[in-house]
C-alpha atoms as a PDB file:
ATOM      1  CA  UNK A   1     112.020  85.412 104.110  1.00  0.00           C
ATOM      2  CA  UNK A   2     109.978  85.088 107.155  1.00  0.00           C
ATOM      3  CA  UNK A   3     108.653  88.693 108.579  1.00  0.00           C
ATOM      4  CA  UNK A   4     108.304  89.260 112.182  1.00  0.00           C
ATOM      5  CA  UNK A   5     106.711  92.493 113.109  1.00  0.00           C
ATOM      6  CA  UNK A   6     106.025  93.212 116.922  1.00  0.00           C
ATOM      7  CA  UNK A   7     103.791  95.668 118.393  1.00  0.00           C
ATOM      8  CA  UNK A   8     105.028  98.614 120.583  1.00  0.00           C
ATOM      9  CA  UNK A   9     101.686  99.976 122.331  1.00  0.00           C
ATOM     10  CA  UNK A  10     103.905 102.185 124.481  1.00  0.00           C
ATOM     11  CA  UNK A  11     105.451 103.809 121.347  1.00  0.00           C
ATOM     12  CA  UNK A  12     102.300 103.288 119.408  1.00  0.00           C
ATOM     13  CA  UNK A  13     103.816 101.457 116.926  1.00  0.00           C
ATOM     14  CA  UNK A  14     104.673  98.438 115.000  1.00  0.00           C
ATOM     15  CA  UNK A  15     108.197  97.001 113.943  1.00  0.00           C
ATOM     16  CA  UNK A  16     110.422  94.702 112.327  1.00  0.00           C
ATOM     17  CA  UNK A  17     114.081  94.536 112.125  1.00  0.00           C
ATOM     18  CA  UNK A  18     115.333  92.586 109.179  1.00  0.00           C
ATOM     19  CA  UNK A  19     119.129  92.219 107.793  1.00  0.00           C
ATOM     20  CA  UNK A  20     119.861  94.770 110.147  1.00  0.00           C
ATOM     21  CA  UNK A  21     117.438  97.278 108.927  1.00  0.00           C
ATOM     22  CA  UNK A  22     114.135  98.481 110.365  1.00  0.00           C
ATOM     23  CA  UNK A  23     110.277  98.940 109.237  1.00  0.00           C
ATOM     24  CA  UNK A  24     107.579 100.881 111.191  1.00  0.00           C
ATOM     25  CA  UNK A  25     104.075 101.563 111.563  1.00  0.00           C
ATOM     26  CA  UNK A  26     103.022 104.514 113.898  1.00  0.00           C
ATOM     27  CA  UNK A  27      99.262 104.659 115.137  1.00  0.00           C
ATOM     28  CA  UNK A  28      97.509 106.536 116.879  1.00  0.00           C
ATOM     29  CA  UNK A  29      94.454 106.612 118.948  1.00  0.00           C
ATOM     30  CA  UNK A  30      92.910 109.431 118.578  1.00  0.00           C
ATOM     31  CA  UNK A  31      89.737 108.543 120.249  1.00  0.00           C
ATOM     32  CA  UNK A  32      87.544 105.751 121.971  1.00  0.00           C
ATOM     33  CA  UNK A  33      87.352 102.672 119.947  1.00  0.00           C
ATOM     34  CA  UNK A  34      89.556 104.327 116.955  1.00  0.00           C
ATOM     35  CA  UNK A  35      92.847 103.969 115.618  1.00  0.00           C
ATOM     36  CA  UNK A  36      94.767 105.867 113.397  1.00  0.00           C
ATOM     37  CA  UNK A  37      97.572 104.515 111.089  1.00  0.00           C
ATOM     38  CA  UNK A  38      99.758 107.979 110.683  1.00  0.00           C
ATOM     39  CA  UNK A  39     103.044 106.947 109.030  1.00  0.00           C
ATOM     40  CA  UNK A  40     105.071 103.717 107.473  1.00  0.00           C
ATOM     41  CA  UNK A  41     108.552 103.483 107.334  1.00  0.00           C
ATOM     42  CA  UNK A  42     110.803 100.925 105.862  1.00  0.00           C
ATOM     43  CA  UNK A  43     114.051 101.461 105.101  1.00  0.00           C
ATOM     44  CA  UNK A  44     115.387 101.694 101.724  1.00  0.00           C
ATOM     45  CA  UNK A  45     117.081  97.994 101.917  1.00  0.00           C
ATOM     46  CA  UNK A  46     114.483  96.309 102.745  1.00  0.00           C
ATOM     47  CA  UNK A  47     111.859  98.110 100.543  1.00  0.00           C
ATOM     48  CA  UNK A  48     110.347  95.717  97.709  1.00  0.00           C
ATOM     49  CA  UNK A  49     110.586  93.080  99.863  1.00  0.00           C
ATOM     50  CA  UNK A  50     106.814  92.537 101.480  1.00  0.00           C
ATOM     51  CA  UNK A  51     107.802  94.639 104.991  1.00  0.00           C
ATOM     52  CA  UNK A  52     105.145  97.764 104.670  1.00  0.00           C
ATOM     53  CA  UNK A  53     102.979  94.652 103.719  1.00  0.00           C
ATOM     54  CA  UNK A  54     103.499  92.387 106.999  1.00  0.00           C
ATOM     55  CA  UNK A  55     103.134  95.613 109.284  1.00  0.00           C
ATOM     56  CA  UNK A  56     100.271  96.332 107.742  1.00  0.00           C
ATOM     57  CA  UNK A  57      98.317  93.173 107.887  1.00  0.00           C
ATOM     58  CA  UNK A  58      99.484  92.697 111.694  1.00  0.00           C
ATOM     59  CA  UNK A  59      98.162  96.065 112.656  1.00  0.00           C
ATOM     60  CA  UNK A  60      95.048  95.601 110.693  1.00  0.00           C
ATOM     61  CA  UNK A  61      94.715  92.259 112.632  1.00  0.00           C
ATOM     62  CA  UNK A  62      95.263  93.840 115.782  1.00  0.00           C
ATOM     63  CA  UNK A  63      92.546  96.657 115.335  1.00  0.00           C
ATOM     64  CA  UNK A  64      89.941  93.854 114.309  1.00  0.00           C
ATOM     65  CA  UNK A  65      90.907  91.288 117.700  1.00  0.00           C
ATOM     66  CA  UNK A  66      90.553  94.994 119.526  1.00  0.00           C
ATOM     67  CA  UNK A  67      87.487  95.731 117.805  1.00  0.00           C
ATOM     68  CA  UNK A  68      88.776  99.179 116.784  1.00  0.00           C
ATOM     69  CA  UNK A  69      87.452 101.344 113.826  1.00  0.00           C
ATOM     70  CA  UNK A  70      90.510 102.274 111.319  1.00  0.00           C
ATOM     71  CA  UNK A  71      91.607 105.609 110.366  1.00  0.00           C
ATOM     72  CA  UNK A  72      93.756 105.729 107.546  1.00  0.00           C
ATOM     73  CA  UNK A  73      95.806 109.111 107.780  1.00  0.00           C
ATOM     74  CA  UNK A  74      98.925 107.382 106.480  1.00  0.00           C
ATOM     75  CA  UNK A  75      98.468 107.406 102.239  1.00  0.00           C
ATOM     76  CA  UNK A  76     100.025 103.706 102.394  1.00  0.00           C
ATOM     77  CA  UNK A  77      97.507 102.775 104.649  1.00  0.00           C
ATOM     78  CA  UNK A  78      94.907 104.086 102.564  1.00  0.00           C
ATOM     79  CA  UNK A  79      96.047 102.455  99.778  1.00  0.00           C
ATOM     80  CA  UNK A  80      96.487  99.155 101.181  1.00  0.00           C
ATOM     81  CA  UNK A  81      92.668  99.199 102.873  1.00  0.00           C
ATOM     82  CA  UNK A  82      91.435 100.128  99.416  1.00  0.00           C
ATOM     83  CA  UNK A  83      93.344  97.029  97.352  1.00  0.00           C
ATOM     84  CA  UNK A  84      92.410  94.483  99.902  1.00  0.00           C
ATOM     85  CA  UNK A  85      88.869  94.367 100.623  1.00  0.00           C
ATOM     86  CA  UNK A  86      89.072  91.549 103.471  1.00  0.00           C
ATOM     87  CA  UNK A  87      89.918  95.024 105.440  1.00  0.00           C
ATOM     88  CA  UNK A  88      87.540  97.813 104.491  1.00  0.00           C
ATOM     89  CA  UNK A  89      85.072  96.902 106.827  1.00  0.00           C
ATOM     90  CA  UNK A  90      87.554  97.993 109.312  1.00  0.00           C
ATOM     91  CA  UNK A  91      87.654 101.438 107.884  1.00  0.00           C
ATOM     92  CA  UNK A  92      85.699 103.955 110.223  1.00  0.00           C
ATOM     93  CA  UNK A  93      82.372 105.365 108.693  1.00  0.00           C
ATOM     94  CA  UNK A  94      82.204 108.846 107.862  1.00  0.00           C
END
């Protein structure tokens, strides 16, 4: 099953519609150079299925092509950062 996720910059936030049913990544940017993952969604259909994994990975792509620091506010987020190391240098320092 082939995920497409787009970004929404003007609702901060990154989607996919599958089978009718909807997955979401809010971000925020809470200040120069920074973003903020704050919340995943994915509907209870389509949970299981790889979607919180494909928003994740395309927001984590876009922060590194924007050269933005990650926040991880959002405990999926965090998780996700943690198990996949080809990310943590992403993650802001403290």
């Amino acid at each position: 099953m082939a995920i497409t996720v787009q970004h929404q910059p003007e609702n901060q936030e990154f989607t996919t519609t599958l089978e009718g049913h909807t997955g979401e990544l809010a971000y925020s940017l809470p200040a120069e150079g920074v973003i903020d993952f704050t919340h995943t969604f994915v509907d209870k259909e389509l949970r299981g299925k790889g979607v919180a994994e494909a928003l994740a990975r395309k927001a984590l792509d876009y922060a590194r092509q924007q050269k933005l620091q990650v926040q991880t506010s959002c405990e999926y987020m965090q998780g996700f950062v943690q198990q996949h190391p080809e990310y943590q240098d992403l993650q802001q320092k403290q």
